[in-house]
Structure formats: C-alpha cells, structure tokens
Protein backbone atom coordinates (compact mmCIF):
# COMPACT_ATOMS: atom_id res chain seq x y z
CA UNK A 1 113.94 165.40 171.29
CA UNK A 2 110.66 162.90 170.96
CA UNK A 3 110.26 163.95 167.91
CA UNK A 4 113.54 163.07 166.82
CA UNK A 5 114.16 159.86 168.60
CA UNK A 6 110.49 158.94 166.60
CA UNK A 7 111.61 159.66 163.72
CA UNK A 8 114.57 157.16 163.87
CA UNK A 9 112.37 154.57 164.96
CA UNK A 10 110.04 155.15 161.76
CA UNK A 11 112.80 155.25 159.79
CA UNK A 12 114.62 152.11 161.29
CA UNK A 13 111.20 150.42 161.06
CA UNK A 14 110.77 149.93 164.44
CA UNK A 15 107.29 152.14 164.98
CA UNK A 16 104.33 153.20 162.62
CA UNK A 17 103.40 149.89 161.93
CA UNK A 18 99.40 148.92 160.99
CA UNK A 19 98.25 147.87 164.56
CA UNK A 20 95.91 144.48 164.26
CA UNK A 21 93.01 146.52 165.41
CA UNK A 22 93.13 148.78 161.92
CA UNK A 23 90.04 148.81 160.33
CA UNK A 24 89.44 147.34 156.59
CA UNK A 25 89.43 150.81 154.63
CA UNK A 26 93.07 152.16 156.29
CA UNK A 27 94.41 148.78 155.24
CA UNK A 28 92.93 149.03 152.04
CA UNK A 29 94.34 152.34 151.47
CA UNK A 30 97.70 151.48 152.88
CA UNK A 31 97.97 148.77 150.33
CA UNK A 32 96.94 151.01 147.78
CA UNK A 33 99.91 153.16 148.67
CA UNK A 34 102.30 149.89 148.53
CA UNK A 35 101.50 149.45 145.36
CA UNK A 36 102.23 153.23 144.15
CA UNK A 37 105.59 152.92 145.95
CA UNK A 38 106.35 149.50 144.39
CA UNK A 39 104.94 150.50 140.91
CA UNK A 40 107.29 153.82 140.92
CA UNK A 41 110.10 152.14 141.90
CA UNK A 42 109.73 149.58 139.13
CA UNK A 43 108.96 152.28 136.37
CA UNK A 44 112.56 153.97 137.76
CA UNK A 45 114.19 150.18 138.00
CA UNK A 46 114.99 150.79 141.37
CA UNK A 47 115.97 148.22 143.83
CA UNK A 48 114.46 148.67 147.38
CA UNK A 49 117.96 148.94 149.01
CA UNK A 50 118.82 151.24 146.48
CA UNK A 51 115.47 153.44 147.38
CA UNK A 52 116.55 152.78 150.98
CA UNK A 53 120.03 154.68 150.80
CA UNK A 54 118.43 157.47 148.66
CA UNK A 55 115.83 157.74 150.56
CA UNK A 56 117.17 157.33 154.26
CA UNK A 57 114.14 154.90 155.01
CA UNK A 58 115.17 151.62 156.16
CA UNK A 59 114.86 148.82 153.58
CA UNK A 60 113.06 146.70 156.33
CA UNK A 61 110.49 149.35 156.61
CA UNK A 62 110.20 149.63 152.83
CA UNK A 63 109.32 146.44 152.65
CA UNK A 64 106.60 147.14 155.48
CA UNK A 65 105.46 149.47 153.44
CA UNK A 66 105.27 148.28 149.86
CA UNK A 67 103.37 145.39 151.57
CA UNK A 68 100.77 147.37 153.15
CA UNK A 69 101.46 146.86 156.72
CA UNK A 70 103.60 150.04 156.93
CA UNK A 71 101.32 153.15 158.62
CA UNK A 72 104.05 156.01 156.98
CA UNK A 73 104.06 159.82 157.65
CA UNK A 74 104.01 162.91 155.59
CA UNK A 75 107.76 162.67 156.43
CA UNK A 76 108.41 159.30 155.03
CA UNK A 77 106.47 159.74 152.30
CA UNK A 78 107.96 162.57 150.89
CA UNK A 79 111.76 161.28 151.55
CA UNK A 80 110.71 158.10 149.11
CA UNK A 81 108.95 160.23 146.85
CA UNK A 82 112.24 162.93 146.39
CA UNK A 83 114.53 160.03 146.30
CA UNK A 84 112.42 159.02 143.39
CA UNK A 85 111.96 162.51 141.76
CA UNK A 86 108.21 162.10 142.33
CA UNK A 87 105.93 164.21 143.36
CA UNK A 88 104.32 162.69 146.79
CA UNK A 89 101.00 163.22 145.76
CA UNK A 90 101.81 160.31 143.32
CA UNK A 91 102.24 157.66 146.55
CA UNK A 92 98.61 158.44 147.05
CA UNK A 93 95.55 156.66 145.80
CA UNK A 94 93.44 158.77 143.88
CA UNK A 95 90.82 155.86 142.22
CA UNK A 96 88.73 157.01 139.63
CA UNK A 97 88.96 157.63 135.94
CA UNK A 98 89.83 161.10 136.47
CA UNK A 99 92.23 160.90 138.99
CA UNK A 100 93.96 158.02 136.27
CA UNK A 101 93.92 160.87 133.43
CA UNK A 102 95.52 163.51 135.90
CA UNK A 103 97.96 160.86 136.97
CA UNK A 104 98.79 160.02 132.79
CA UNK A 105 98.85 163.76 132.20
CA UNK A 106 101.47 164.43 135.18
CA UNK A 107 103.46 161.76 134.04
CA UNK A 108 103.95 162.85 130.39
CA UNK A 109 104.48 165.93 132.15
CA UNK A 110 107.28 164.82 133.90
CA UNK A 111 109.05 163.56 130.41
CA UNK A 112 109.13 167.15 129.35
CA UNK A 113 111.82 169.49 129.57
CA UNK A 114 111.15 172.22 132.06
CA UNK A 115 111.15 175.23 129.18
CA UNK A 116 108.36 173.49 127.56
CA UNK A 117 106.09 173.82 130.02
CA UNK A 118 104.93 177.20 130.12
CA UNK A 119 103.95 176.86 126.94
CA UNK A 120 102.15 173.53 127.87
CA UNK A 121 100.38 175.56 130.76
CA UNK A 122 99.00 178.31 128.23
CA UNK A 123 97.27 175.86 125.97
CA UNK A 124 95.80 174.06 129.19
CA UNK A 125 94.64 177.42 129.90
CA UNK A 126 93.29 178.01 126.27
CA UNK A 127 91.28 175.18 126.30
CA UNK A 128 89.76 175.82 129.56
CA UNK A 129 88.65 179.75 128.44
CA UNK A 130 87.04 177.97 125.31
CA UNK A 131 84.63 175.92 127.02
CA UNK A 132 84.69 178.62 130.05
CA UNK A 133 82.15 180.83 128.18
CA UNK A 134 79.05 177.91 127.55
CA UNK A 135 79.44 176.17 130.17
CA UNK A 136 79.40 179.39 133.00
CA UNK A 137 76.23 180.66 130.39
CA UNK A 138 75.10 183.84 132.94
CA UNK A 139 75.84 182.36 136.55
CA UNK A 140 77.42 184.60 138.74
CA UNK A 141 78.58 183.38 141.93
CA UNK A 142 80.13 185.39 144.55
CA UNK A 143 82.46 183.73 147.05
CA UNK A 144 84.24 184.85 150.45
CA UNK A 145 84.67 184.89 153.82
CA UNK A 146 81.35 185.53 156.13
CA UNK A 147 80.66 188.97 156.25
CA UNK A 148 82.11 190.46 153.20
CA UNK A 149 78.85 191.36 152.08
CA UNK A 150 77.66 188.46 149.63
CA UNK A 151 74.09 187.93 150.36
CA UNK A 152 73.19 191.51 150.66
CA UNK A 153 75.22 192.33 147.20
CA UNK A 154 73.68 189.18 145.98
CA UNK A 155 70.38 190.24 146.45
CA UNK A 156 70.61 193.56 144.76
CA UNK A 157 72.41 192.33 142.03
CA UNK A 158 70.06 189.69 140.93
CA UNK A 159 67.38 192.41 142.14
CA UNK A 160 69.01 194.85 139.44
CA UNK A 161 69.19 191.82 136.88
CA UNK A 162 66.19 190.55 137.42
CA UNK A 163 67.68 187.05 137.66
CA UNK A 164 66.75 185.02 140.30
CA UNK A 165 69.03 184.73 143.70
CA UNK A 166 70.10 181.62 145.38
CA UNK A 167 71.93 181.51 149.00
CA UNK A 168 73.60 178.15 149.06
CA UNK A 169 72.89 177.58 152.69
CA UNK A 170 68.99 177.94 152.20
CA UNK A 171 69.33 175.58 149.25
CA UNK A 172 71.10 173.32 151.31
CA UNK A 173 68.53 173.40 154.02
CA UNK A 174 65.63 172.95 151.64
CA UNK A 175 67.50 170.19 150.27
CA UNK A 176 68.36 168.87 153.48
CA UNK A 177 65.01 169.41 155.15
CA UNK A 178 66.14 171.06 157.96
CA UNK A 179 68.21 174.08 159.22
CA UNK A 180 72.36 174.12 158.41
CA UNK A 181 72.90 174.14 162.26
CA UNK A 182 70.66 171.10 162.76
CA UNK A 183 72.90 169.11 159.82
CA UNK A 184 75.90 170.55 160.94
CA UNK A 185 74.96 169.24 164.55
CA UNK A 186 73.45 165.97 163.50
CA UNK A 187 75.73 165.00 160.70
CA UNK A 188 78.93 166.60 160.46
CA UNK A 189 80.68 168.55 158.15
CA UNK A 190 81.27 165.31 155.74
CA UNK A 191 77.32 165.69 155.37
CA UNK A 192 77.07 169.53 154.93
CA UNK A 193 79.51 169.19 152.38
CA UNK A 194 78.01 166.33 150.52
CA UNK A 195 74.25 168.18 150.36
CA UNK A 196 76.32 171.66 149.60
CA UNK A 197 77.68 169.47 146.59
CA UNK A 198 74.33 168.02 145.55
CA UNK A 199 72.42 171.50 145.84
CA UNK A 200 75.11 173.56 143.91
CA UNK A 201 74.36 170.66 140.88
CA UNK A 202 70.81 171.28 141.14
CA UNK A 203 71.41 175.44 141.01
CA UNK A 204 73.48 174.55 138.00
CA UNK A 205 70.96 172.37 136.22
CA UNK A 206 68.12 174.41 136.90
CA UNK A 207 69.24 178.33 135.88
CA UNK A 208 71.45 179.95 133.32
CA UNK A 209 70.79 182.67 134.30
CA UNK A 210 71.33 183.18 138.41
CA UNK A 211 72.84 185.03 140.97
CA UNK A 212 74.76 182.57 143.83
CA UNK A 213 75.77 183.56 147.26
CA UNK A 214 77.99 180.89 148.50
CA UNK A 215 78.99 179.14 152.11
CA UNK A 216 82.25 180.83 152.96
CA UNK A 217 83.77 177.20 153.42
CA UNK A 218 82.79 176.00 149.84
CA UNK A 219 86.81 176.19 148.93
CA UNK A 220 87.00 173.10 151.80
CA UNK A 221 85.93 170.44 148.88
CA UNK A 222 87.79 170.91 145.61
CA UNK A 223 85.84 168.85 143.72
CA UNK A 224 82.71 171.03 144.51
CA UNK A 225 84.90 174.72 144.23
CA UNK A 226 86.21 173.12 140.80
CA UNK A 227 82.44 172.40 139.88
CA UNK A 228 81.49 175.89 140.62
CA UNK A 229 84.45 178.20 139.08
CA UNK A 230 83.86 175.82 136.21
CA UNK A 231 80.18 176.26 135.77
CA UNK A 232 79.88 179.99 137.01
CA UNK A 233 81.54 183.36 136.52
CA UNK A 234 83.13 184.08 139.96
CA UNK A 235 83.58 187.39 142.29
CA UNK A 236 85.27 186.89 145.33
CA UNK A 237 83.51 189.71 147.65
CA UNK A 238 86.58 190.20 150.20
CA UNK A 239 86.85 193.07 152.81
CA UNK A 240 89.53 193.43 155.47
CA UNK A 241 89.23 191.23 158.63
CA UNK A 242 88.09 194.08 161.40
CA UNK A 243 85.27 194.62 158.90
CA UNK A 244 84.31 190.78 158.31
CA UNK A 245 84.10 190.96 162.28
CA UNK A 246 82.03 193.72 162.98
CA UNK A 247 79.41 192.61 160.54
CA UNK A 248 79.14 188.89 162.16
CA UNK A 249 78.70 190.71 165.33
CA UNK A 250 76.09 192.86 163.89
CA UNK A 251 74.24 189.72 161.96
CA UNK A 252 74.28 187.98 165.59
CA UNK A 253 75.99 185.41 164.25
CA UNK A 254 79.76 184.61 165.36
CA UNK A 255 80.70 181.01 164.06
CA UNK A 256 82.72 179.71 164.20
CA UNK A 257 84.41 182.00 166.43
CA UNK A 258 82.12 181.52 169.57
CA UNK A 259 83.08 182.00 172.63
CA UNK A 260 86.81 182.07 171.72
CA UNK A 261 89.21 184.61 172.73
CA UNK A 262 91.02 184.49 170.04
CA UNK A 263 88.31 185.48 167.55
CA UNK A 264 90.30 188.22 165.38
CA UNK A 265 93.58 185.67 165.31
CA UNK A 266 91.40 182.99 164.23
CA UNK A 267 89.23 184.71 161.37
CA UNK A 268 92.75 186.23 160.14
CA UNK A 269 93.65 182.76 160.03
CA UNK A 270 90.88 181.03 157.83
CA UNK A 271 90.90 184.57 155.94
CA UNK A 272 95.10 183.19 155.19
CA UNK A 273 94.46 180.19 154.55
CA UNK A 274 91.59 180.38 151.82
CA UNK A 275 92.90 183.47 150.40
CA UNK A 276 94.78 181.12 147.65
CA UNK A 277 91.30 179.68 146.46
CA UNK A 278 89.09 182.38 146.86
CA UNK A 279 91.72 184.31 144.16
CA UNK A 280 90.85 181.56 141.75
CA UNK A 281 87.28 184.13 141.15
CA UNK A 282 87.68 185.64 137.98
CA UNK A 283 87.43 188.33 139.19
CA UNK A 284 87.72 190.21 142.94
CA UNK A 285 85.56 192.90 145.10
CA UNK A 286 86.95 194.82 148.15
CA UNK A 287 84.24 196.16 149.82
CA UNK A 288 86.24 197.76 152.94
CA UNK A 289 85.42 200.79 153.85
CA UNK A 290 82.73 201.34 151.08
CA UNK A 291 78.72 201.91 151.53
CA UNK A 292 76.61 198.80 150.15
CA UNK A 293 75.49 200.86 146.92
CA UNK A 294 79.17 202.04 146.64
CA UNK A 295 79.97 198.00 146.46
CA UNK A 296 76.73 197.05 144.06
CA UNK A 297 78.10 199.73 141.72
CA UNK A 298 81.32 198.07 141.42
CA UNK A 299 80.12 194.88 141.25
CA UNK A 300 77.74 195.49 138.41
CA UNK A 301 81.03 197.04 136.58
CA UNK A 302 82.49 193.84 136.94
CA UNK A 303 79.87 191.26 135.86
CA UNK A 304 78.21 194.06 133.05
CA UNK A 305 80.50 191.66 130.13
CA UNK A 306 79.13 188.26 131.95
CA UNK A 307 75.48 189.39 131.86
C-alpha cells in the first residue's frame, strides 16, 4: 500500500524531487539525464504532454525532470523510455567517446527492421573472432567462483606449459603494496576494483604467453571483464555449489560468507547471478566430482588449440 500511494506521488510530481542538500555530481548527472529525455523526445517530435499521457508521468514532473531537478526511479524511467520506444539505458549518461559510438550504433540499430538483425549480429561477431586471435596471442585466463579450483589448475597448467602463472589477487597486492584484505578494509571495493583493473593491464602488457587465475568478482566491472575476454582466451572453472563450499572451508577462508547462516543460500546466489558472465569464457570446466589431475587433463584438452 506505501508503495503504491508513492508511486502516485512520483508520478503526480509531488515526491522524488532533488532535495537542496544534493551534492554537485547527482545534480550533474540528473541534468545529464534531462537532457537525454528532452533530446529523445525532440528526435520523436514529441510534446511533453503528449509523453505525459503515453507515459502516465505527470507533465509537471516531466518538466522536473527534463530540467534536472527531478530525482526519478527505475520505474519512471522506464515508463518514459517505453512510451518513447527507447531502450532506458538511453535516459542514462554514458560520457565518453565510446559510450557516444555504442549510443550511434544502437540508434542505427533501432532504424532497422527486426529480420535484419541477426544477420547484423553475425558480422559483429565476425569481426570480433578476427581480431580475437592477435589480440588474446597465448593468454589463458580461467575465471569462476572461489573454490572451483583455479589457482591450483592454474598452477599446473602453466607448470605443464612452462608459461609463467599470475594470481590476480597477488598482482593486485604487489601493485597495491599491501594485502587484498588490508585494501579491501582501507579502501573499498571502488579501490580493489580500480588496482584489479590497472594490474590485469600490466599482465596484459607484459606476457603473451601466461596463465591467469582471476578474483571470482572480476565479472563486477564490465569494462575490466570486457578487457580480459578480449585480450585472453577464457575457461570458466565452475563446480557445483556444495563443492565450492567445502573447499573454502578447507582453504580456511569463508568470505564473504562469514559468520552468516545463510552461507549455502548466499554462495548459490552470487553462483546465479554471475553465471550469465562467467558463460561469456570461451570455453567451460566442471570440475565436480573429479580428482585435480582428472580436471588438469581436461583443461589441457581445452586450451591444447590456444597454446
């Protein structure tokens, strides 16, 4: 019921305003998404009331919005954006000469009938297995969940190539100058993420040839993921979740499940969520139920075209 009578306030207008308080960046950003709103609504030749009956927002807090003093939900946001056969991702600021490309590329997207785009998709695809091949050269990187078995497979594979073997978290630390906990503790998670970024380029810049053992939350930033399935040939190392338990418990280490009861539900959880990006390896390693050497034989099966 408070859910409901708040969302007729935001639409009416009456709540979700910028309070005077806001600091410079959320204004800044909820100007930025003004202007998308306005500037799609132009491109469509749109009027505001006619956005506000499509829509269901109220034209008054429209208006709020489009002049940056509006503070909209998910909700709202994707109402305006369906009303004008947007995707909502294009109400948000991106910044960057990148992000401008992807937004020109999803807009001549969007002039395309829908039966041309498969075949749009599979010479996207073509063009990213041409320059897959140099630009990977003879990096293997194996991804996953904590305890699936990457930095002991790691180890033996490179072991077995004779190709050096990075673990990104002792990269990160050298880099860093401390231990992961200590940053972690200190910093954040922004900052772990930002030296797991800057480490990973220096791994790149310094081997062709190298075997990578990744943080299990390296899917968290896209733009470092994207860096490494671009730059590496990828194994996600996967096992089922009563395994990935018992072998934290046995490594003594049971983050970030500590003391919480509701350790299985939560690691079956993170396992759910990340499952989509993990399976965007090239290719995937089950190692439930199997003895290490079992595992490395499979894996070198996999990688033997790669290397």
């Amino acid at each position: 019921m408070a859910q409901t009578r708040a969302k007729k306030r935001e639409k009416a207008g009456v709540a979700a305003d910028l309070s005077p308080s806001t600091d410079a960046a959320t204004r800044n950003f909820a100007a930025e998404v003004g202007k998308l709103v306005r500037r799609g609504r132009a491109r469509r030749g749109v009027t505001r009331r006619q956005l506000a009956v499509e829509s269901g927002i109220s034209e008054r807090y429209l208006a709020q919005i489009e002049g940056g003093q509006g503070n909209p939900s998910v909700i709202v946001l994707r109402a305006i954006a369906q009303a004008m056969e947007m995707h909502i991702t294009a109400l948000l600021p991106a910044g960057g000469k990148r992000n401008e490309a992807l937004a020109r590329i999803s807009d001549l997207l969007g002039r395309l009938d829908a039966s041309e785009l498969p075949s749009i998709a599979q010479l996207i695809e073509q063009r990213i297995a041409e320059g897959a091949a140099s630009e990977r050269a003879q990096r293997i990187a194996l991804v996953g969940l904590r305890g699936a078995g990457k930095t002991t497979l790691g180890e033996m594979l490179a072991k077995r190539l004779n190709w050096p073997f990075v673990e990104m978290n002792r990269a990160i630390e050298h880099e860093y100058g401390a231990s992961v906990s200590m940053l972690m503790d200190m910093s954040g998670v922004s900052a772990f993420r930002r030296y797991e970024r800057s480490a990973l380029e220096k791994v790149i810049a310094e081997h062709d040839k190298v075997v990578i053992s990744t943080a299990g939350g390296i899917v968290s930033n896209p733009d470092t993921y994207a860096l490494l399935l671009r730059r590496s040939h990828t194994v996600w190392v996967k096992a089922e979740p009563q395994e990935h338990m018992s072998r934290v418990i046995a490594q003594g280490d049971f983050r970030p499940m500590a003391e919480n009861r509701a350790a299985m539900a939560d690691l079956v959880a993170i396992l759910e969520a990340r499952s989509g990006d993990y399976a965007q390896s090239e290719a995937q390693l089950d190692t439930s139920g199997e003895k290490v050497e079992q595992s490395l034989l499979k894996l070198m099966k996999l990688v033997q075209e790669w290397t």
